[in-house]
C-alpha atoms as a PDB file:
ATOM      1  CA  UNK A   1     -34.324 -18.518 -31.661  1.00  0.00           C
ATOM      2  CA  UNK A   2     -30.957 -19.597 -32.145  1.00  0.00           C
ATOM      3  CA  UNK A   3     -29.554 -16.077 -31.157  1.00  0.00           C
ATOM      4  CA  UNK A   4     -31.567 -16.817 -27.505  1.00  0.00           C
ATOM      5  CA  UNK A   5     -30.022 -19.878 -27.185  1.00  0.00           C
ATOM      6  CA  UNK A   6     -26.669 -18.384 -27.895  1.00  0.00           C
ATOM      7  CA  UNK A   7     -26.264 -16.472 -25.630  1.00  0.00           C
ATOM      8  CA  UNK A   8     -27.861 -18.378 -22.789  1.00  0.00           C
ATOM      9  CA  UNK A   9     -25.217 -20.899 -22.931  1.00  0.00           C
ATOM     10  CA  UNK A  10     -22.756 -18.119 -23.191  1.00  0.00           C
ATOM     11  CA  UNK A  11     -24.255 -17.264 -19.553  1.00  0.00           C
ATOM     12  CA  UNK A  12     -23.968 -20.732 -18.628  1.00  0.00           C
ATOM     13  CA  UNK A  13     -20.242 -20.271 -19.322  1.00  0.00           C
ATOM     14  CA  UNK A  14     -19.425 -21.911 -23.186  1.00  0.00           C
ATOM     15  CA  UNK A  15     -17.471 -19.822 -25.114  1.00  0.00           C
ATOM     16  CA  UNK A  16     -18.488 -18.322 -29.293  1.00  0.00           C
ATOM     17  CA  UNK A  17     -16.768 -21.842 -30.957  1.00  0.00           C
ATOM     18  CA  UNK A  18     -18.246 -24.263 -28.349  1.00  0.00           C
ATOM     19  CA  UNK A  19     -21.807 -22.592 -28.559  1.00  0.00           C
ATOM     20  CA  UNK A  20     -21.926 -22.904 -32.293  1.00  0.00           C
ATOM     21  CA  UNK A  21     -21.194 -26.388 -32.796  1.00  0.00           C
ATOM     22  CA  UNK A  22     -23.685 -27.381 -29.865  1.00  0.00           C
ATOM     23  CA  UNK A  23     -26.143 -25.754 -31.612  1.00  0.00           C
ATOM     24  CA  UNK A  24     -24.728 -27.502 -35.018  1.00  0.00           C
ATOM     25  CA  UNK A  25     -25.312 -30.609 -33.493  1.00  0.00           C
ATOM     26  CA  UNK A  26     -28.195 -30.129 -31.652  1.00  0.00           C
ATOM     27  CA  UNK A  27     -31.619 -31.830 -33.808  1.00  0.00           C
ATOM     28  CA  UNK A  28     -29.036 -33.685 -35.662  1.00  0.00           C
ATOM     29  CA  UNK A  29     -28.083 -37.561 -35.864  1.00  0.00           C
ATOM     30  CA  UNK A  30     -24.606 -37.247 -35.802  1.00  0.00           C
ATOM     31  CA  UNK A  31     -21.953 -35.747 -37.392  1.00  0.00           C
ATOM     32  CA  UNK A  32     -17.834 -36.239 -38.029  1.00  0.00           C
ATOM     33  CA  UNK A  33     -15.532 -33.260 -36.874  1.00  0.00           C
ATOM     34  CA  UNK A  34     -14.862 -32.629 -41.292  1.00  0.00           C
ATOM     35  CA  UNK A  35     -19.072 -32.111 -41.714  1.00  0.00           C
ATOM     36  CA  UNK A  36     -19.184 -29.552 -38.670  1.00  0.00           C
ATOM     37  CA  UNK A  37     -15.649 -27.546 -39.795  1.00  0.00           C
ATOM     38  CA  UNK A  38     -17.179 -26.998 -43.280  1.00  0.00           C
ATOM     39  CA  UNK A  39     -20.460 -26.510 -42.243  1.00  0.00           C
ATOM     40  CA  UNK A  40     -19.374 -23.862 -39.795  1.00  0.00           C
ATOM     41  CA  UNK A  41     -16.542 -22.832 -41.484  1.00  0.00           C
ATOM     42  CA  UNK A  42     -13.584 -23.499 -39.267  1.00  0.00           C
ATOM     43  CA  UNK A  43     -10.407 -25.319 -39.449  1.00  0.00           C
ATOM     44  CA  UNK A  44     -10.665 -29.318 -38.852  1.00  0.00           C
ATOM     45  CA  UNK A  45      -7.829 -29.203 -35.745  1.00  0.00           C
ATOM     46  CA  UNK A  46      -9.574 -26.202 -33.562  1.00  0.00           C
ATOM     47  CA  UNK A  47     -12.936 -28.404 -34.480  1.00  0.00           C
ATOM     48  CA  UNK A  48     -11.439 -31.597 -32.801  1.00  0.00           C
ATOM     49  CA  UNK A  49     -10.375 -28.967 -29.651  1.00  0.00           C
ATOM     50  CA  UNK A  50     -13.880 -27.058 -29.461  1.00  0.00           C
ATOM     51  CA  UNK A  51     -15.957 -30.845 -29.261  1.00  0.00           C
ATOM     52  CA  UNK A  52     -13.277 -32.584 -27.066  1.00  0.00           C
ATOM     53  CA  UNK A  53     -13.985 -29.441 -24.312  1.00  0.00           C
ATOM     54  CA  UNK A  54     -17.821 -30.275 -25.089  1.00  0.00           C
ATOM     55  CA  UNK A  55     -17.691 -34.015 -24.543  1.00  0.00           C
ATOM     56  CA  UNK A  56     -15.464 -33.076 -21.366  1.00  0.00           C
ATOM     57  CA  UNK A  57     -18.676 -30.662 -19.979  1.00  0.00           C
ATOM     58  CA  UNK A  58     -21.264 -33.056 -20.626  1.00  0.00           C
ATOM     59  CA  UNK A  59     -22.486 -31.194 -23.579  1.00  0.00           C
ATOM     60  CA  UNK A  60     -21.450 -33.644 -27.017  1.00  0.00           C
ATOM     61  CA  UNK A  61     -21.076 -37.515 -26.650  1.00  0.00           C
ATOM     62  CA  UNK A  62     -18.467 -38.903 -29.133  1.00  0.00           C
ATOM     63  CA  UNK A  63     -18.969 -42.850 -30.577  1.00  0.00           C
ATOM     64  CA  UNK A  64     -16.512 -44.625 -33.259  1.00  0.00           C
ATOM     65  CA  UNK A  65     -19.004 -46.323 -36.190  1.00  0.00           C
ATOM     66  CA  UNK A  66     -16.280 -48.360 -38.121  1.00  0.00           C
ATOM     67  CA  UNK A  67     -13.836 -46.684 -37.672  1.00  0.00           C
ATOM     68  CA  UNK A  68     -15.149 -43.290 -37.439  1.00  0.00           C
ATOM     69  CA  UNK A  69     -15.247 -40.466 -34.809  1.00  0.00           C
ATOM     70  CA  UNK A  70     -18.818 -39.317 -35.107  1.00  0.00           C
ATOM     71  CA  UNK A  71     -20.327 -36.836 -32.213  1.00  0.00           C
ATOM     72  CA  UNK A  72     -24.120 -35.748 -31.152  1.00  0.00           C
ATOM     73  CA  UNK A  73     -25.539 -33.036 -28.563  1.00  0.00           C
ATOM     74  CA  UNK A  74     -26.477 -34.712 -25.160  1.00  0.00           C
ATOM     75  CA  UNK A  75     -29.751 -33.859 -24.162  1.00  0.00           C
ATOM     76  CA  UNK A  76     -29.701 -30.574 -21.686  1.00  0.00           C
ATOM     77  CA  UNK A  77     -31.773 -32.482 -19.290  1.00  0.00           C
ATOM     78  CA  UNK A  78     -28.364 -35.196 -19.431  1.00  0.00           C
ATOM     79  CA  UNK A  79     -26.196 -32.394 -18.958  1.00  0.00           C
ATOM     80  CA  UNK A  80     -28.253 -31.101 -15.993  1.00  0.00           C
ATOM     81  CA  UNK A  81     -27.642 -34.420 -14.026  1.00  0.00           C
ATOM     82  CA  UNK A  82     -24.302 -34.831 -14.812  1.00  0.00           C
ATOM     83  CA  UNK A  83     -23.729 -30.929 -13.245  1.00  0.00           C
ATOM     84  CA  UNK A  84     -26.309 -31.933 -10.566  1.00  0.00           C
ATOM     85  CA  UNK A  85     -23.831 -35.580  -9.450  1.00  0.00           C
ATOM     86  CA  UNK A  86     -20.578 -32.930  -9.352  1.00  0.00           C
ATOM     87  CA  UNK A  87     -22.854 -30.414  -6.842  1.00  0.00           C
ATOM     88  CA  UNK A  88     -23.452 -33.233  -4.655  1.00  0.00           C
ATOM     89  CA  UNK A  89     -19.613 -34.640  -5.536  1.00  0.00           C
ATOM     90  CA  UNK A  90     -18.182 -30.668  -4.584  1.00  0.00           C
ATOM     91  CA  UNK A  91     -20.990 -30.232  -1.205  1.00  0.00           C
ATOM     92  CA  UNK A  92     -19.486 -33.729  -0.076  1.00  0.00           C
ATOM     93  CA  UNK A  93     -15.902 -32.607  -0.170  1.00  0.00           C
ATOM     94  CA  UNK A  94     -16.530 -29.111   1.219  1.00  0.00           C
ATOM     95  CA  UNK A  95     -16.160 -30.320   4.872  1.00  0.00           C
ATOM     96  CA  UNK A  96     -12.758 -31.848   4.471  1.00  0.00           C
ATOM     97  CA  UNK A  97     -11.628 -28.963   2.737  1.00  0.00           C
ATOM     98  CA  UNK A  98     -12.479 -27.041   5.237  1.00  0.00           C
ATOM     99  CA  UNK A  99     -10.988 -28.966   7.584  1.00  0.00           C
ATOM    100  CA  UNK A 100      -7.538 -28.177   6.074  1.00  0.00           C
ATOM    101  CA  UNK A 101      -8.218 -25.115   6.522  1.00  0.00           C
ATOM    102  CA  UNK A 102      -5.886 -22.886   9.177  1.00  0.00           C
ATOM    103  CA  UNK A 103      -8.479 -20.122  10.279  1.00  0.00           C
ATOM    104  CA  UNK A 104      -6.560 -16.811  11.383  1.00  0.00           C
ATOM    105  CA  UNK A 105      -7.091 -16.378  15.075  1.00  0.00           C
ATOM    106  CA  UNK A 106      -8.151 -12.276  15.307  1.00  0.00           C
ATOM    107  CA  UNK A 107      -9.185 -10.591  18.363  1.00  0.00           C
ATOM    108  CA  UNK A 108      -9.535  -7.194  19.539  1.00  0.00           C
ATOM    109  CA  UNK A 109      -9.262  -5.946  23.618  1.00  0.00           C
ATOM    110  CA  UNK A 110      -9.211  -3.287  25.302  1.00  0.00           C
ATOM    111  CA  UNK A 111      -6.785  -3.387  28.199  1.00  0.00           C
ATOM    112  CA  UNK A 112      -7.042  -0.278  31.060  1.00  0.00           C
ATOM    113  CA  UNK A 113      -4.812  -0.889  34.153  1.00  0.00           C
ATOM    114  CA  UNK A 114      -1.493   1.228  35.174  1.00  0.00           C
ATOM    115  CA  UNK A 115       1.556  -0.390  33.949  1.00  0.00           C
ATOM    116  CA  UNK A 116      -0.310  -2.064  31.150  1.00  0.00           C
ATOM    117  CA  UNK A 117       2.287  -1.054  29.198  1.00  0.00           C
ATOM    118  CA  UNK A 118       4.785  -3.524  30.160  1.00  0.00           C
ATOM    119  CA  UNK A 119       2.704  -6.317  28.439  1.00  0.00           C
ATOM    120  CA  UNK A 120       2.911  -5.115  25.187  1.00  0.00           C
ATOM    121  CA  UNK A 121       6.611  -4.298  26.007  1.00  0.00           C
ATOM    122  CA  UNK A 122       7.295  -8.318  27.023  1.00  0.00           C
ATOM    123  CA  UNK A 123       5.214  -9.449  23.858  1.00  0.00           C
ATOM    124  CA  UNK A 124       7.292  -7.531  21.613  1.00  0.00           C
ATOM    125  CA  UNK A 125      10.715  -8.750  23.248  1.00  0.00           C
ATOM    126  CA  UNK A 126       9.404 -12.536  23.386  1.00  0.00           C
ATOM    127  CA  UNK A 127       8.417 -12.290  19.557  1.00  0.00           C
ATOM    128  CA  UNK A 128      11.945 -10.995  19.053  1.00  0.00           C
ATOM    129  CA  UNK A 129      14.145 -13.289  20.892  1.00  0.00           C
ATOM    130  CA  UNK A 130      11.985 -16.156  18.903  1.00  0.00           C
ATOM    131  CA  UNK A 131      13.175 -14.643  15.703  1.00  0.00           C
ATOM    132  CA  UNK A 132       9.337 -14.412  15.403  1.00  0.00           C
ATOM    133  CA  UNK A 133      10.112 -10.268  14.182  1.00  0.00           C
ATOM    134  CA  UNK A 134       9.762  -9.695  10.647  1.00  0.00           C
ATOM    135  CA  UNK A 135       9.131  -5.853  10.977  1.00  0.00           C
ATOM    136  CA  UNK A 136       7.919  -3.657  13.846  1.00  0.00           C
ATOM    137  CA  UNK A 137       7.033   0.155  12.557  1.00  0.00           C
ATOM    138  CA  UNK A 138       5.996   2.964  15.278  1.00  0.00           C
ATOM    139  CA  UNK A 139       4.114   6.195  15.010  1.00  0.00           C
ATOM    140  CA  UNK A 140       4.438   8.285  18.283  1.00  0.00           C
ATOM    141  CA  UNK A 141       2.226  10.206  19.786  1.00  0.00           C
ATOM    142  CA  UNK A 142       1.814  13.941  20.964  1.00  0.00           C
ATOM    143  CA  UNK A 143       5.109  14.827  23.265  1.00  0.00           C
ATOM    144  CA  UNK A 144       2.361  16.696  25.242  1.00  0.00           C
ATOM    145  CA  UNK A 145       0.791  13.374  26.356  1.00  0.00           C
ATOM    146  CA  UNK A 146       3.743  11.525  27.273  1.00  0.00           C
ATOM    147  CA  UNK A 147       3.955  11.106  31.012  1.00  0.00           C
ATOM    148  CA  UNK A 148       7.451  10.630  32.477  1.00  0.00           C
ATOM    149  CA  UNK A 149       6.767   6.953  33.498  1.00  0.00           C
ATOM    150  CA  UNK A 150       5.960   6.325  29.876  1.00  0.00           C
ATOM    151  CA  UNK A 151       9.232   7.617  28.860  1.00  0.00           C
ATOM    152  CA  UNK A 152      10.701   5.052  31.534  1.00  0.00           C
ATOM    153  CA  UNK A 153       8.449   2.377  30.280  1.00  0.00           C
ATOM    154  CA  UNK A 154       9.797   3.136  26.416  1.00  0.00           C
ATOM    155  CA  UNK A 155      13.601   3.478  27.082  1.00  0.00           C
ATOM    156  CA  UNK A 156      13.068   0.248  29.059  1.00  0.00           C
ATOM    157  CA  UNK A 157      11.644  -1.591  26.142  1.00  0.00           C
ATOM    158  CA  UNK A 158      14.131  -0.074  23.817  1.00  0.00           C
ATOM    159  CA  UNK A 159      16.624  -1.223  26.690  1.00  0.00           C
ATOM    160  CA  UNK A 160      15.247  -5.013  26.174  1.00  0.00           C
ATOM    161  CA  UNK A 161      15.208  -5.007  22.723  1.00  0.00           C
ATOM    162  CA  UNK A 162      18.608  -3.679  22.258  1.00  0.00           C
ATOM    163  CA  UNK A 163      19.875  -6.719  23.889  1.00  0.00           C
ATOM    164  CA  UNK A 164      17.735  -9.043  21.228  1.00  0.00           C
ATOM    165  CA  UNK A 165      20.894 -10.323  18.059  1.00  0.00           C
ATOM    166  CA  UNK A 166      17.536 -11.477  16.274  1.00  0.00           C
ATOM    167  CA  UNK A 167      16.546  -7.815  15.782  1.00  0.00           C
ATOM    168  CA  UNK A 168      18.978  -7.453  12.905  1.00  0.00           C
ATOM    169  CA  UNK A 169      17.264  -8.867  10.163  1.00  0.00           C
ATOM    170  CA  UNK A 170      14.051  -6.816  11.617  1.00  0.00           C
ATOM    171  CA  UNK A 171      12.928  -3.879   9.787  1.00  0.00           C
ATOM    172  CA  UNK A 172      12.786  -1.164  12.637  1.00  0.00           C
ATOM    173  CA  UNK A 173      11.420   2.248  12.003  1.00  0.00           C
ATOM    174  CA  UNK A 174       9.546   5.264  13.840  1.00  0.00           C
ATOM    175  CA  UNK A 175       8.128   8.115  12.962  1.00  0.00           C
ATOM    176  CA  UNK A 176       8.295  10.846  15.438  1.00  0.00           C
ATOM    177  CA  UNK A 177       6.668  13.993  16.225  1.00  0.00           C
ATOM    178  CA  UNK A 178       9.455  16.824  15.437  1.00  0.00           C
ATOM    179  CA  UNK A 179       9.092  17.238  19.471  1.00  0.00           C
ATOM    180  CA  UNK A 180      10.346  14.245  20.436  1.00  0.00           C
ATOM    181  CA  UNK A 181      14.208  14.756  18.708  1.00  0.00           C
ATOM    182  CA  UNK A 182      15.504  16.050  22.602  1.00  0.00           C
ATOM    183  CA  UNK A 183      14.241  12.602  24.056  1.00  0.00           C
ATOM    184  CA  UNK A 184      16.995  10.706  25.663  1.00  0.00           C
ATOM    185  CA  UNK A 185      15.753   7.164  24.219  1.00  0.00           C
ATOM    186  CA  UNK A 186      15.397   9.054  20.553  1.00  0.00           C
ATOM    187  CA  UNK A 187      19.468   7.405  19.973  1.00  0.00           C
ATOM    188  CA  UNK A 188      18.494   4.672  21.561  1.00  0.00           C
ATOM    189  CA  UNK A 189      15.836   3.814  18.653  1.00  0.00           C
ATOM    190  CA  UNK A 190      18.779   4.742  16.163  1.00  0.00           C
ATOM    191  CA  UNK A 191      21.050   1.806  17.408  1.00  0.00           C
ATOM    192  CA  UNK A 192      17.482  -0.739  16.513  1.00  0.00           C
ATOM    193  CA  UNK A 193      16.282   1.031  13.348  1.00  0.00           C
ATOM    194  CA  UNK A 194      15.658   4.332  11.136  1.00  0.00           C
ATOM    195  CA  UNK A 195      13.957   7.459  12.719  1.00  0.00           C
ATOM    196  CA  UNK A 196      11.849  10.072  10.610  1.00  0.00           C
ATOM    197  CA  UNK A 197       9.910  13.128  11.605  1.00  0.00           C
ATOM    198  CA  UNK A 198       6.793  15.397  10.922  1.00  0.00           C
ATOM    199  CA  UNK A 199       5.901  17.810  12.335  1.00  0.00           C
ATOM    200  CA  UNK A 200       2.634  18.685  15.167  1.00  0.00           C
ATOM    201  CA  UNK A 201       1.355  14.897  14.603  1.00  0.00           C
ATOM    202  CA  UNK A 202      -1.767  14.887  16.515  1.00  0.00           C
ATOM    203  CA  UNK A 203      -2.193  11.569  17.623  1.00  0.00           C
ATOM    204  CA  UNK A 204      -3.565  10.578  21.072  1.00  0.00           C
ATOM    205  CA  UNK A 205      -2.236   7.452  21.009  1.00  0.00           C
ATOM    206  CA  UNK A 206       1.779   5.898  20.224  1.00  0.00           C
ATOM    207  CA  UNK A 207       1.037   3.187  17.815  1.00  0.00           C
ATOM    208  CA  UNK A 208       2.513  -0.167  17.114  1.00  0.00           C
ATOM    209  CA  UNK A 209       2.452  -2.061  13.864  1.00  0.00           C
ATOM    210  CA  UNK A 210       4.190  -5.802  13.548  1.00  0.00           C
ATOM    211  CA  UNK A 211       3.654  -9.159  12.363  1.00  0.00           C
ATOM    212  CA  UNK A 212      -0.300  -9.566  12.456  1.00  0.00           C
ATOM    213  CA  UNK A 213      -0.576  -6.791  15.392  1.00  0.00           C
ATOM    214  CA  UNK A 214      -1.729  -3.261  15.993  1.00  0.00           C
ATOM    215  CA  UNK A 215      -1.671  -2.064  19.217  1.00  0.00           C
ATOM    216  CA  UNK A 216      -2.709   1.751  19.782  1.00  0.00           C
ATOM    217  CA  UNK A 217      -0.884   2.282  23.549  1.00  0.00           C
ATOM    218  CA  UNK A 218      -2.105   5.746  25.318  1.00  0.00           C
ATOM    219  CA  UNK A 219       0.758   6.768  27.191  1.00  0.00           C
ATOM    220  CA  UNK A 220      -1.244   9.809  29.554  1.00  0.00           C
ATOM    221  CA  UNK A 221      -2.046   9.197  32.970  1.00  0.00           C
ATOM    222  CA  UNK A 222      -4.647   6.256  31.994  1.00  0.00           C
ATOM    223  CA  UNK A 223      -1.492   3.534  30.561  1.00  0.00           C
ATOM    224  CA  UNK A 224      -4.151   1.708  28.558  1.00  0.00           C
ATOM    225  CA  UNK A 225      -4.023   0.216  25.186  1.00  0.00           C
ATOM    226  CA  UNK A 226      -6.345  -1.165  22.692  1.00  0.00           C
ATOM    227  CA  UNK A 227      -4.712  -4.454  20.484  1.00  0.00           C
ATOM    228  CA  UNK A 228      -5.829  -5.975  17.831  1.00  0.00           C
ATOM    229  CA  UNK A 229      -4.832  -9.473  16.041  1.00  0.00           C
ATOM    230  CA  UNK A 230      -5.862  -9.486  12.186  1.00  0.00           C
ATOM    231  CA  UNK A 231      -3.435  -9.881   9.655  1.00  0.00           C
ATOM    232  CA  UNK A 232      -5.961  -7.525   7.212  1.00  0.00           C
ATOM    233  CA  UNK A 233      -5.822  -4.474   9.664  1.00  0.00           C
ATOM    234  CA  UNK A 234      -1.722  -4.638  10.059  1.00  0.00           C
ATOM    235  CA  UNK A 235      -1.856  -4.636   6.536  1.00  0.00           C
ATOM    236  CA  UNK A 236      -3.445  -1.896   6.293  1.00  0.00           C
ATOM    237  CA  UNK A 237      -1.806   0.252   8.954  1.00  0.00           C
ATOM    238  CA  UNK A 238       1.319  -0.833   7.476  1.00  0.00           C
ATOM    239  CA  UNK A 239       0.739   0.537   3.901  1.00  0.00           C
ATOM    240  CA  UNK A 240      -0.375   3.803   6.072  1.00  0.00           C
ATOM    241  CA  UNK A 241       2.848   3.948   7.822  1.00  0.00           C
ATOM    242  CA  UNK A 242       4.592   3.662   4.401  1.00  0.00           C
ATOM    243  CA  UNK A 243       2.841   7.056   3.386  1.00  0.00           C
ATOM    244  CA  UNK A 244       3.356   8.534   6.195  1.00  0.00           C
ATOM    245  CA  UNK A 245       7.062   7.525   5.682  1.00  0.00           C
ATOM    246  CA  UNK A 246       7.681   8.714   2.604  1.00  0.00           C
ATOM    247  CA  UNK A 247       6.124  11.960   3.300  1.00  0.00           C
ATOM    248  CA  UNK A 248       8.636  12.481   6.649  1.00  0.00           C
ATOM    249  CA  UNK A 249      11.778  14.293   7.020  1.00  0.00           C
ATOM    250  CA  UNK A 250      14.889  11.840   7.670  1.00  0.00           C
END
C-alpha cells in the first residue's frame, strides 16, 4: 500500500525525502523533526528542510507544545482546498497577465500589381534610415527570370540604401547565383555588405530576410511578391540562409 501511495504523490510532484516523511507522519499524532530523522534514518538538518517544503505545500502543519516544534500530515482533503483557493487565486490573475502581454502582430499577403516592387524597396529604406536595420540577408533568384526593369528596380534600391549612414552597423549579405557576378549593381551590393555564390540556384523567386520579415519578390514579368510578418518564420529562413552561407563560394 505504501509503495501506491509513493509514487502517487511522486506524480503529484513531491520528491523521494518529502514522500517518506508524509507518509511517516501520516496516522500519527505528531512527531518532532529528531523522532522522524531516526525513524527514517536521515540527518536532523535535511529533516528540518524536507518538512519546512511540506508545511509550505499544504502537506505537514507545524505547532510549538512548550517549547517544542512538533509536526502532523494535513488531511489530503485540506491539501485539496488549499490547491483548489490558489486555482481560483492563478484563473483570477490570468487576465491581467495577459493584459501585459505584447502579442506579435504577424500577417501574410500576397501583393500582384506591376511595380510592386518599389514597396518593399521603400519599406526596407524607411526601416534603415530609422536605424530600425539589424540585419537584412538576400538569396537571388534565377538570372533567367530577371526582367530588365527588375534590374532597374534593384540597382535603384541598392541606390537608396547606399545613401542610408545607419546601414553600417547592419549586417548585409547576398547570396547570388554564379550568373549574376556580370551584373552592374553586383559592386554596388559590395559597397553595403558581403557577396557569396553557388552555383545554378533554382529559385523562382529573389528572397528577402530582415528584422521579423520575409518577403519572397518574383522579379518575371508578373512584379509580385508574397510577405510575411512572424518573427518564428525569419528565424527560420535566417538559420537557412546561414547554411546556405557557409556552403557558398566567397
Amino acid at each position: 500500500m505504501n509503495e501506491k501511495i509513493k509514487l502517487l504523490l511522486k506524480e503529484y510532484g513531491l520528491d523521494d525525502n518529502e514522500t517518506n516523511i508524509f507518509i511517516c507522519l501520516v496516522g500519527k499524532n505528531q512527531l518532532s523533526a529528531y523522532k522522524i530523522a531516526n525513524y527514517l534514518g536521515i540527518h536532523r538538518s535535511s529533516c528540518y528542510d524536507v518538512l519546512k517544503r511540506l508545511v509550505q505545500k499544504g502537506f505537514v502543519s507545524e505547532s510549538n507544545i512548550k517549547g517544542k516544534r512538533l509536526f502532523s500530515a494535513n488531511e489530503l482533503i485540506n491539501v485539496l482546498g488549499r490547491i483548489k483557493s490558489k486555482e481560483s487565486l492563478l484563473l483570477a490573475i490570468i487576465p491581467e497577465v495577459e493584459s501585459l502581454q505584447v502579442r506579435e502582430e504577424t500577417f501574410v499577403r500576397y501583393v500582384d500589381s506591376k511595380g510592386s516592387f518599389s514597396e518593399i524597396d521603400t519599406k526596407l529604406y524607411q526601416l534603415a534610415r530609422e536605424g530600425k536595420l539589424t540585419f537584412g540577408y538576400m538569396i537571388s533568384n534565377s538570372p533567367e527570370l530577371t526582367t530588365s526593369s527588375s534590374r532597374l528596380l534593384i540597382k535603384r534600391l541598392l541606390d537608396e540604401l547606399s545613401k542610408t549612414k545607419s546601414l553600417k552597423n547592419v549586417d548585409c549579405r547576398a547570396i547570388w547565383d554564379k550568373k549574376h557576378k556580370n551584373n552592374i549593381f553586383m559592386k554596388q551590393f559590395e559597397n553595403l555588405g558581403k557577396n557569396r555564390f553557388l552555383g545554378r540556384l533554382p529559385n523562382k523567386a529573389t528572397t528577402f530576410i530582415y528584422d521579423g520579415y520575409v518577403t519572397f519578390i518574383y522579379l518575371d514579368e508578373t512584379e509580385s511578391f508574397i510577405e510575411i510578418k512572424s518573427k518564428q518564420v525569419c528565424e527560420e529562413m535566417k538559420a537557412y540562409f546561414e547554411y546556405l552561407w557557409n556552403l557558398a563560394e566567397k
